[in-house]
C-alpha atoms as a PDB file:
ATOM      1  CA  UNK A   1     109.354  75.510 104.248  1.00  0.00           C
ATOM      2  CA  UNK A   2     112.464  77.868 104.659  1.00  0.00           C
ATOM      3  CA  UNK A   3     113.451  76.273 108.065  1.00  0.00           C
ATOM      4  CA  UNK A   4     113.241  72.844 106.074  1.00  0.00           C
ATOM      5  CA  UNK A   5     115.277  74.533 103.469  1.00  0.00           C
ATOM      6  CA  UNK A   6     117.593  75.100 105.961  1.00  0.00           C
ATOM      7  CA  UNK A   7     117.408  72.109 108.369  1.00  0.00           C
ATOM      8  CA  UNK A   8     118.799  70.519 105.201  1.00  0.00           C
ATOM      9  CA  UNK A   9     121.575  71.735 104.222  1.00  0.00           C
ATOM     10  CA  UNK A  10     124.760  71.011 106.723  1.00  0.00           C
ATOM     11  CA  UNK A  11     126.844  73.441 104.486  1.00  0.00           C
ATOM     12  CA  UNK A  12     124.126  76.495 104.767  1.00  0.00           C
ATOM     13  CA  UNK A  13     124.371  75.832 108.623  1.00  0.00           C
ATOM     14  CA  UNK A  14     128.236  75.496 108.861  1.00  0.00           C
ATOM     15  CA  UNK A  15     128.540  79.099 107.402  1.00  0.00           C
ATOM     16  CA  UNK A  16     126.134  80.934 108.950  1.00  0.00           C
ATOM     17  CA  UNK A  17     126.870  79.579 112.124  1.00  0.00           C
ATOM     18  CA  UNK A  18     130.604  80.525 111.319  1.00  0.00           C
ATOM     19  CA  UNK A  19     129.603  84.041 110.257  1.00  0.00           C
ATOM     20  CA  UNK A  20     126.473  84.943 111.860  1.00  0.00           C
ATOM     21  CA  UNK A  21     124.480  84.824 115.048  1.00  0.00           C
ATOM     22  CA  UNK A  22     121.144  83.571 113.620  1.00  0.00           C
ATOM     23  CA  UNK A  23     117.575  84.564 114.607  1.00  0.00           C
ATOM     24  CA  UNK A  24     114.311  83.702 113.678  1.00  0.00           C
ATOM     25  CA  UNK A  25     111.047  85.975 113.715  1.00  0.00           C
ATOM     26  CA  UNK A  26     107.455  85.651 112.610  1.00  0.00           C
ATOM     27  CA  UNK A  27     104.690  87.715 113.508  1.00  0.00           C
ATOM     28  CA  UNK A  28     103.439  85.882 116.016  1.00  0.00           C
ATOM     29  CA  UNK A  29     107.212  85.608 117.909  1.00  0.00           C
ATOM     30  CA  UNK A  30     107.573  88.264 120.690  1.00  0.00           C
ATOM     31  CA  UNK A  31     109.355  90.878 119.077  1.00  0.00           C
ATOM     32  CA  UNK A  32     108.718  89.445 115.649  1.00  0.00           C
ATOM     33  CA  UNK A  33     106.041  92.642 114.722  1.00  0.00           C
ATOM     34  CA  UNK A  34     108.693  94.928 116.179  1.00  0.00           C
ATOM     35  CA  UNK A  35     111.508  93.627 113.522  1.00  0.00           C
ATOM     36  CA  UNK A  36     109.419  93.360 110.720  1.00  0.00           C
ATOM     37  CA  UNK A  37     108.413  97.052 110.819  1.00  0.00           C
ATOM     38  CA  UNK A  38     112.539  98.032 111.929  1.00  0.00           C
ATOM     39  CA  UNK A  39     113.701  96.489 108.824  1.00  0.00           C
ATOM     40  CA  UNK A  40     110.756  96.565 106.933  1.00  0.00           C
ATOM     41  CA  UNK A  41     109.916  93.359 105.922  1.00  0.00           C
ATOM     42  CA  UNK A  42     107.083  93.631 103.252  1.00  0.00           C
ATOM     43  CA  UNK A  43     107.104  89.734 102.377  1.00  0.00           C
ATOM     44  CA  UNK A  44     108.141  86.177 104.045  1.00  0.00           C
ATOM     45  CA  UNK A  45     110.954  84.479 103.900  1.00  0.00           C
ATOM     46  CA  UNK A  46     112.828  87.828 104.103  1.00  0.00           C
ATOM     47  CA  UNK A  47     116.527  86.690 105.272  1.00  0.00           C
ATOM     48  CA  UNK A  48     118.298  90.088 106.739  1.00  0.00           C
ATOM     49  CA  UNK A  49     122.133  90.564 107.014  1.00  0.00           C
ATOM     50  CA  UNK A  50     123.011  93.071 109.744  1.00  0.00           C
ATOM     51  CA  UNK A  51     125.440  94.516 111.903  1.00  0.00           C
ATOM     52  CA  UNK A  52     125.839  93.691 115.608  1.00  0.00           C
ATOM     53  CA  UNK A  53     124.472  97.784 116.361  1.00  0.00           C
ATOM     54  CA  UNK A  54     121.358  96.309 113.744  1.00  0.00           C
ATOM     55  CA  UNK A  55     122.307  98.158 111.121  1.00  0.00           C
ATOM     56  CA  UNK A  56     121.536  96.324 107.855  1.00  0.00           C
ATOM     57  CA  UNK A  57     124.252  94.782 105.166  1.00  0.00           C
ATOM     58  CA  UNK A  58     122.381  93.238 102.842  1.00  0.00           C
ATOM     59  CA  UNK A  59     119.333  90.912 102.454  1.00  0.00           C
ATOM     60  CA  UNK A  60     117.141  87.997 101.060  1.00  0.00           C
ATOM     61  CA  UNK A  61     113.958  87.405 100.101  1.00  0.00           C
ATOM     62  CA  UNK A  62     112.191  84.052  98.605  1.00  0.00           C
ATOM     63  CA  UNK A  63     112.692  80.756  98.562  1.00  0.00           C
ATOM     64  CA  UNK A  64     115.354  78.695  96.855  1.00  0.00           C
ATOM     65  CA  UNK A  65     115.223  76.484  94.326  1.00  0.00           C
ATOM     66  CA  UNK A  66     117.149  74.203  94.907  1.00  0.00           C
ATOM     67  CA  UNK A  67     117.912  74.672  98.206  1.00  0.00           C
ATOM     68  CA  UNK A  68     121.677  74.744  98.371  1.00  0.00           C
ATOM     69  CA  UNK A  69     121.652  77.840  95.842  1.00  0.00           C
ATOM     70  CA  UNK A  70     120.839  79.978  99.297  1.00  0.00           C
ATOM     71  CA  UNK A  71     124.971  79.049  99.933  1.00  0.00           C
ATOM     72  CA  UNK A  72     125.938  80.765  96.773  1.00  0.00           C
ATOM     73  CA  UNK A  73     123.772  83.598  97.710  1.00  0.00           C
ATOM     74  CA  UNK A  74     124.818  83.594 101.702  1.00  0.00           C
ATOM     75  CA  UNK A  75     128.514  83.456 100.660  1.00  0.00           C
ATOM     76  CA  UNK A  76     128.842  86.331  98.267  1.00  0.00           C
ATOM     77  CA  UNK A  77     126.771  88.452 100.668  1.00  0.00           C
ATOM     78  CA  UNK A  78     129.353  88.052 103.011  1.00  0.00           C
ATOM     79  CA  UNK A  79     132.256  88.444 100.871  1.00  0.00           C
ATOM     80  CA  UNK A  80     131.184  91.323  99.525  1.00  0.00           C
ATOM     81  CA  UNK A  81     130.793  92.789 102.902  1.00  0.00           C
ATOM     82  CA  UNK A  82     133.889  91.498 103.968  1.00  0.00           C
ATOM     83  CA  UNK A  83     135.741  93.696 100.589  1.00  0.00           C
ATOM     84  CA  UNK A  84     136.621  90.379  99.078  1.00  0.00           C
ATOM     85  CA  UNK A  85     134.836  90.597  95.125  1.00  0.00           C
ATOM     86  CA  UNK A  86     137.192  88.570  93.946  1.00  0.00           C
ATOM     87  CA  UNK A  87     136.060  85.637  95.858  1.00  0.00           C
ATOM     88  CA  UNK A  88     132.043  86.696  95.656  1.00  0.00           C
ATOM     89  CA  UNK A  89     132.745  86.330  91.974  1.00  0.00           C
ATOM     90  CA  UNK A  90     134.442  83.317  92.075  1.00  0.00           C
ATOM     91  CA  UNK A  91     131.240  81.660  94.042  1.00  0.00           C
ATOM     92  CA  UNK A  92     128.885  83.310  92.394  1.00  0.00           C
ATOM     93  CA  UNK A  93     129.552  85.075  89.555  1.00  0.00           C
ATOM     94  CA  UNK A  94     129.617  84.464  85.251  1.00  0.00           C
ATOM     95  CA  UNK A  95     130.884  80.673  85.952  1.00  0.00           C
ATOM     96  CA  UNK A  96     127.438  79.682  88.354  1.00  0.00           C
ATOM     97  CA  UNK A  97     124.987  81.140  85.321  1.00  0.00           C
ATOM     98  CA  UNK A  98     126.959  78.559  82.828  1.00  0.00           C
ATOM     99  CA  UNK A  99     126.035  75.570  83.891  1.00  0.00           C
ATOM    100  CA  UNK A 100     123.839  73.548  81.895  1.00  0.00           C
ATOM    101  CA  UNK A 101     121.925  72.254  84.598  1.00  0.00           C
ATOM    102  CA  UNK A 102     120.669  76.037  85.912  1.00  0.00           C
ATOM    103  CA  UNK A 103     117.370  76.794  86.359  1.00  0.00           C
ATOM    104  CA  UNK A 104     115.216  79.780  85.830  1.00  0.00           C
ATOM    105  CA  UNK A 105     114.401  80.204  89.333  1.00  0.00           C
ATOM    106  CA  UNK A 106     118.644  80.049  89.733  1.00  0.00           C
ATOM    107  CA  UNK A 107     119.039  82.905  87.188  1.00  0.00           C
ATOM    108  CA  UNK A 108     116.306  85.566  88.728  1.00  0.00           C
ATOM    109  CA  UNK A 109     117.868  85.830  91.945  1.00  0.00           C
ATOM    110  CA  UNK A 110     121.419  85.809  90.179  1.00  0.00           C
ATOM    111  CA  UNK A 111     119.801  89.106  88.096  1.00  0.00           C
ATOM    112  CA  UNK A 112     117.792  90.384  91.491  1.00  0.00           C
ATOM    113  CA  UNK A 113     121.134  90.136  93.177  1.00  0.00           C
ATOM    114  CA  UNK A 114     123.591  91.738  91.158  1.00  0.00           C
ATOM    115  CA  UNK A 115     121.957  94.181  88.792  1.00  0.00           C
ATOM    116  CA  UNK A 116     121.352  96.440  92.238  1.00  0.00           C
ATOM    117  CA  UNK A 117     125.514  96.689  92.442  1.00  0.00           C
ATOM    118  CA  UNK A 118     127.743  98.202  90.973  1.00  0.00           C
ATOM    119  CA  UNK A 119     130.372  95.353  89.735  1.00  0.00           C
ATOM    120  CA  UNK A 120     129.396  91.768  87.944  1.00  0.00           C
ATOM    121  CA  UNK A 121     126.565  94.149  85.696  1.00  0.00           C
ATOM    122  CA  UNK A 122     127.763  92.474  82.122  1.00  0.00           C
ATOM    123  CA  UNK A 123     127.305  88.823  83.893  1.00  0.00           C
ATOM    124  CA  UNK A 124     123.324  89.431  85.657  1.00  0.00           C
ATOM    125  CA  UNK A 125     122.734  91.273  81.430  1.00  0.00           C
ATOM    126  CA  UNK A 126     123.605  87.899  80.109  1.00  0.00           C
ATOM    127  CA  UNK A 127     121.582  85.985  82.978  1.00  0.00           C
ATOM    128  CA  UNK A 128     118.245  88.319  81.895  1.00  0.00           C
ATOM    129  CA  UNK A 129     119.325  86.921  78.055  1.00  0.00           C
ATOM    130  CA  UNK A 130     119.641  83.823  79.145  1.00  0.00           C
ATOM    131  CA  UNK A 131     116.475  84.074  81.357  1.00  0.00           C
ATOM    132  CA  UNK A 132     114.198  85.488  79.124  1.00  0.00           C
ATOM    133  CA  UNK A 133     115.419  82.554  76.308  1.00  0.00           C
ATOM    134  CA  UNK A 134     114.552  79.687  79.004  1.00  0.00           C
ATOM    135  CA  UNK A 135     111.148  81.341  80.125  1.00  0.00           C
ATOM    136  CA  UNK A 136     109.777  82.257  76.488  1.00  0.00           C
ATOM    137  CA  UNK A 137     108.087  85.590  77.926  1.00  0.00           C
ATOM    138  CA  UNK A 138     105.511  83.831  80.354  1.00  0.00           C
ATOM    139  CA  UNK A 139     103.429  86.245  82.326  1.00  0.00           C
ATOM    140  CA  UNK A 140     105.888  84.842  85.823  1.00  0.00           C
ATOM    141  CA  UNK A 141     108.711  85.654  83.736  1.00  0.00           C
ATOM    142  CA  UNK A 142     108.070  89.341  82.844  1.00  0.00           C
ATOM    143  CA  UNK A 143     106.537  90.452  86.369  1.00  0.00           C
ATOM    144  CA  UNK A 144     109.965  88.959  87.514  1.00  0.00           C
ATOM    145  CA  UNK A 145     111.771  91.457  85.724  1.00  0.00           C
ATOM    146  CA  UNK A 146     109.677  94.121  85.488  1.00  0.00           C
ATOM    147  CA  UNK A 147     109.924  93.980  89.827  1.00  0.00           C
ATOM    148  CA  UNK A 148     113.444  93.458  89.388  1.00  0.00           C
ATOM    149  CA  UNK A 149     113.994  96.818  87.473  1.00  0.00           C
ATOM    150  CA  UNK A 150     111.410  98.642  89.570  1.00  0.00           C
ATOM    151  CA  UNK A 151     113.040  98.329  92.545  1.00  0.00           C
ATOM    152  CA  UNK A 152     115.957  99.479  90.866  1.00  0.00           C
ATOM    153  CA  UNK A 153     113.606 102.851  90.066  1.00  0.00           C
ATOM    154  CA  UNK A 154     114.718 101.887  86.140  1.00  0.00           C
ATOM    155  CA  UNK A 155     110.726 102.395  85.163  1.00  0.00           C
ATOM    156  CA  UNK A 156     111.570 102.565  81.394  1.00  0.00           C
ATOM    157  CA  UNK A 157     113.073  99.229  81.211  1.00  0.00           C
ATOM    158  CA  UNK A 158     111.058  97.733  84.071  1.00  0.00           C
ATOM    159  CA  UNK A 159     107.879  99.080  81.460  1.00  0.00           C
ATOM    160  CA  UNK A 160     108.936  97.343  78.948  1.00  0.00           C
ATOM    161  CA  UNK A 161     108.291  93.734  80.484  1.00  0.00           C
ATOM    162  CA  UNK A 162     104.823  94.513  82.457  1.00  0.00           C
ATOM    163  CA  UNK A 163     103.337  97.512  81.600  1.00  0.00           C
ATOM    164  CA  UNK A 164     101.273  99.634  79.128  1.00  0.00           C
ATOM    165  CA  UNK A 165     102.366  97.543  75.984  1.00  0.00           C
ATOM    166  CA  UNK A 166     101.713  94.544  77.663  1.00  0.00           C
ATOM    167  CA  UNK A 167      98.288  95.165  79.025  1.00  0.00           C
ATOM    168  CA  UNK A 168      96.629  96.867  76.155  1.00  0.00           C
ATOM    169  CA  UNK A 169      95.951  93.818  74.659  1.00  0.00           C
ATOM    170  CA  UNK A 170      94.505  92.307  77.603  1.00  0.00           C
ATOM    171  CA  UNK A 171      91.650  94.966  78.211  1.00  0.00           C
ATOM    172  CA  UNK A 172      88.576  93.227  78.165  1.00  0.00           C
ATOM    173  CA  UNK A 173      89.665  90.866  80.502  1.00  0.00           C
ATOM    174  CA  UNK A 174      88.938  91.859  84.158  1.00  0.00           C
ATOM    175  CA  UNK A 175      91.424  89.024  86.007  1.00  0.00           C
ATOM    176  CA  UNK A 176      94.016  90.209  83.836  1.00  0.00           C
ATOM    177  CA  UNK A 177      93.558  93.617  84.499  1.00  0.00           C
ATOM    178  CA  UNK A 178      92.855  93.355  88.178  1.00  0.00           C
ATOM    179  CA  UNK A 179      96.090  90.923  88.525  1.00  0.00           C
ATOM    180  CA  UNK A 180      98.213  93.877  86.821  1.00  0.00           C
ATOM    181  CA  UNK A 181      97.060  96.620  89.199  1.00  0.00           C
ATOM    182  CA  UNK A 182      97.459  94.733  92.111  1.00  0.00           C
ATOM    183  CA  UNK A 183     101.244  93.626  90.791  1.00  0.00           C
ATOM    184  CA  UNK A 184     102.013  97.554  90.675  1.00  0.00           C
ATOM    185  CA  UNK A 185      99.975  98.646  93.939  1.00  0.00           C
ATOM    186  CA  UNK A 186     102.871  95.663  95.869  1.00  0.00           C
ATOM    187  CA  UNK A 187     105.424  97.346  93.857  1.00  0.00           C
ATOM    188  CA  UNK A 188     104.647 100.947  94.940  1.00  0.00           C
ATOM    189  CA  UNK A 189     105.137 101.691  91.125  1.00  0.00           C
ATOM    190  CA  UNK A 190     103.312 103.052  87.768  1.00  0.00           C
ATOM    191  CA  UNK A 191     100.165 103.430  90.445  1.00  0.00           C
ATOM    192  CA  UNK A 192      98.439 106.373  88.141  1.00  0.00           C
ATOM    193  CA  UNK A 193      98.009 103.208  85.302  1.00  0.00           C
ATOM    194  CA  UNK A 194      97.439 100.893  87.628  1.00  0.00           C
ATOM    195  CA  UNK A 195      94.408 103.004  89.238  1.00  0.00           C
ATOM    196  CA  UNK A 196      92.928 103.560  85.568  1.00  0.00           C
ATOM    197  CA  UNK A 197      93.268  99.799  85.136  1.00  0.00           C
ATOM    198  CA  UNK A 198      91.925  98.603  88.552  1.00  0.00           C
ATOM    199  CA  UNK A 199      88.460 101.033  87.928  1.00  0.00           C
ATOM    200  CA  UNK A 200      88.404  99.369  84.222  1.00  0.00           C
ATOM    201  CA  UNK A 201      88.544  96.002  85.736  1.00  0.00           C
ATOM    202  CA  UNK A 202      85.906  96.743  88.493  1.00  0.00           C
ATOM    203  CA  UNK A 203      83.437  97.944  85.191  1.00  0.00           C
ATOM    204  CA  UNK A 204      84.215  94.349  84.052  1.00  0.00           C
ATOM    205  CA  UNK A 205      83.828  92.786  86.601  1.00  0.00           C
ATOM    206  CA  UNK A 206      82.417  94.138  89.858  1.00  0.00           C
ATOM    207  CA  UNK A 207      83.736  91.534  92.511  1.00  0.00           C
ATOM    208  CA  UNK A 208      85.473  92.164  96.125  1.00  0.00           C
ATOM    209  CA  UNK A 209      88.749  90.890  94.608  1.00  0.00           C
ATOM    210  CA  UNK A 210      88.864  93.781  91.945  1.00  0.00           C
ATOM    211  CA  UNK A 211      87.269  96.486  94.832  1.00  0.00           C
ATOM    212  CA  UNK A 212      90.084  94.873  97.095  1.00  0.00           C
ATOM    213  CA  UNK A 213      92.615  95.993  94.916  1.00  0.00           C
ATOM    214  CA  UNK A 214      91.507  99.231  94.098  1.00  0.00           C
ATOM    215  CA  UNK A 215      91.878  99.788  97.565  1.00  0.00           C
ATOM    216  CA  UNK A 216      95.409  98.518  97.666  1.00  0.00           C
ATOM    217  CA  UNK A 217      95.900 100.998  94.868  1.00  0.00           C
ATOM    218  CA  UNK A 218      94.679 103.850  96.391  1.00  0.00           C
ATOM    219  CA  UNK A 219      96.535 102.968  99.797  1.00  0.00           C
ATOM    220  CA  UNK A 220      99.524 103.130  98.005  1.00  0.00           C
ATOM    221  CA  UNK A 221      98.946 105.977  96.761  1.00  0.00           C
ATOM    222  CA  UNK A 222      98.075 107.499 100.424  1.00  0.00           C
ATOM    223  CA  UNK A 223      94.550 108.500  99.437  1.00  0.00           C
ATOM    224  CA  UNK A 224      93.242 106.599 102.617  1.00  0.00           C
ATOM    225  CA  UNK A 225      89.295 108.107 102.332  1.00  0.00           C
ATOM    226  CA  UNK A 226      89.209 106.192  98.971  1.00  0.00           C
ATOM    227  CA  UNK A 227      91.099 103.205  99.869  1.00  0.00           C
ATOM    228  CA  UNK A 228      88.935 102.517 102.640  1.00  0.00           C
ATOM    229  CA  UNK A 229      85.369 103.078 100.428  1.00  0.00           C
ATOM    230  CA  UNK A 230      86.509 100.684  98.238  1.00  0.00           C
ATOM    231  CA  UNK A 231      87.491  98.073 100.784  1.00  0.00           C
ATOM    232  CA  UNK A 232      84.190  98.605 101.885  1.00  0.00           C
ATOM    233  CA  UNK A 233      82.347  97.506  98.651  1.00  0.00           C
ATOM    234  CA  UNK A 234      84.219  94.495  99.025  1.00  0.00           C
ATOM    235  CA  UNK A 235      82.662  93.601 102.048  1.00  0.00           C
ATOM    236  CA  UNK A 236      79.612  94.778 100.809  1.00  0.00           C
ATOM    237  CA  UNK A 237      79.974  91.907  98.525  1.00  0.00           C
ATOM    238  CA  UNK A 238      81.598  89.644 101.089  1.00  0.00           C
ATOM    239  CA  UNK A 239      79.924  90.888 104.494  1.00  0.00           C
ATOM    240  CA  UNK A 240      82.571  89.645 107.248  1.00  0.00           C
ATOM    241  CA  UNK A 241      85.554  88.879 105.361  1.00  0.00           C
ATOM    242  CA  UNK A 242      88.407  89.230 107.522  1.00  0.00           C
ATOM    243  CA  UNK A 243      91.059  89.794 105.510  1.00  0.00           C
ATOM    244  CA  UNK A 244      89.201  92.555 104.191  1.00  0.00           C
ATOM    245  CA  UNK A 245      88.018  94.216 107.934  1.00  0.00           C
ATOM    246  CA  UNK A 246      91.818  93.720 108.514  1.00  0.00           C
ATOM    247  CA  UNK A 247      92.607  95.599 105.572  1.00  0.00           C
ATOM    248  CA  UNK A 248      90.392  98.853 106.842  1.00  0.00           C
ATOM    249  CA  UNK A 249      92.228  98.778 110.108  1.00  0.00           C
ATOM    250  CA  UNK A 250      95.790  98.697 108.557  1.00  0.00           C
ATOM    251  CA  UNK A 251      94.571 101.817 106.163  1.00  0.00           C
ATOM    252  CA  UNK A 252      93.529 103.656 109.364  1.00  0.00           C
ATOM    253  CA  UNK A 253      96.235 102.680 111.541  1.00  0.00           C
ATOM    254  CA  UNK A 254      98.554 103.713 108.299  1.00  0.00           C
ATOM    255  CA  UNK A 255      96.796 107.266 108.027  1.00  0.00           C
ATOM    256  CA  UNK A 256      96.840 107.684 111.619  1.00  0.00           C
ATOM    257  CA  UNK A 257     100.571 107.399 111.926  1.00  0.00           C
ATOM    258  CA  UNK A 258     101.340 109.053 108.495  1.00  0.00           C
ATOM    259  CA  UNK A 259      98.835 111.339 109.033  1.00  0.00           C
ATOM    260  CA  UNK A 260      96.652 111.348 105.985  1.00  0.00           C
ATOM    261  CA  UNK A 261      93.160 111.810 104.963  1.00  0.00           C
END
């Protein structure tokens, strides 16, 4: 999908092969595990910016829609880097949000980018206005910015889209529950309330999804003796599964290097 993104766009090749040397790792590329884990690459696509010594500028992560919006994104990366704002602004600043034909998708990368800088802030405010009229507070639109805001560290405000207010009215529902705790054991965040919720979602429900992501939680929250237990109950429930046997082995291969107990 990203390399037809890519593939597809003449401009988006044209600049990065002006600007950049790129390369291209998955898992299963030589070297590909070895990158991941140097620049930490939690999800896929995951475009990194570095340095010729390796040492990272800036990065990407997702796919976009439309396409050509990665330009836009690619280009102010690089003028940033390269001290011109001016022109970063210009490409992708308060004028790209005002178009009439912008879509939602557009406007959460425009807030992911520039809320985590420290120029353009009163433009990405107006594009979470802007964003949160278009979406009408669907459950895609408030994990959006409730990740956004978390991996700023701004709990409070990231709180306020996805977390205590929003799922006390969901607590007799064990998807909905389970679904929550596993959004906060990815984030890394709020994992105290998202460990009460995950057990209240396994009384509801006792299925290997819900012990699955209690054990996410408590990996998270390096308590690797519990983490593993529960990812045993889910294959208690699902003898065999591999994704959950592969689970176990990442916990143990975590606490080994980390550690922990």
């Amino acid at each position: 999908m990203l390399d037809k993104q890519f593939n597809t766009n003449s401009d988006y090749a044209e600049f990065v092969n002006k600007n950049y040397i790129a390369m291209r790792f998955t898992l299963k590329d030589k070297g590909g595990p070895e990158m991941f884990e140097l620049y930490d690459v939690q999800s896929t696509p995951t475009i990194v910016f570095a340095e010729a010594d390796g040492k990272e500028i800036d990065r990407i992560t997702g796919y976009a829609d439309p396409p050509e919006s990665f330009l836009y994104n690619i280009t102010a990366i690089t003028y940033l880097h390269q001290g011109r704002v001016e022109d970063a602004l210009r490409i992708y600043g308060q004028d790209y949000i005002e178009r009439k034909d912008i879509k939602s998708s557009e406007l959460i990368k425009y807030i992911a980018f520039w809320l985590g800088r420290d120029i353009n802030q009163e433009s990405a405010l107006k594009a979470v206005s802007k964003y949160k009229e278009m979406t009408k507070g669907t459950i895609t639109s408030l994990r959006n910015l409730s990740s956004i805001y978390a991996k700023l560290d701004n709990m409070d405000e990231a709180l306020k889209y996805y977390g205590p207010d929003y799922i006390k009215n969901h607590m007799t529902n064990a998807s909905v529950l389970n679904s929550y705790a596993w959004f906060w054991a990815l984030e890394g965040k709020n994992l105290e309330h998202a460990l009460e919720i995950s057990k209240k979602s396994i009384e509801l429900r006792s299925n290997q999804f819900n012990w699955d992501t209690l054990s996410m939680v408590y990996w998270k929250m390096g308590k690797y003796k519990e983490a593993i237990e529960a990812e045993e109950k889910a294959l208690e429930i699902e003898p065999g599964a591999a994704r959950y046997l592969k689970r176990i082995e990442d916990i143990k291969k975590d606490m080994k290097k980390k550690g922990g107990k």
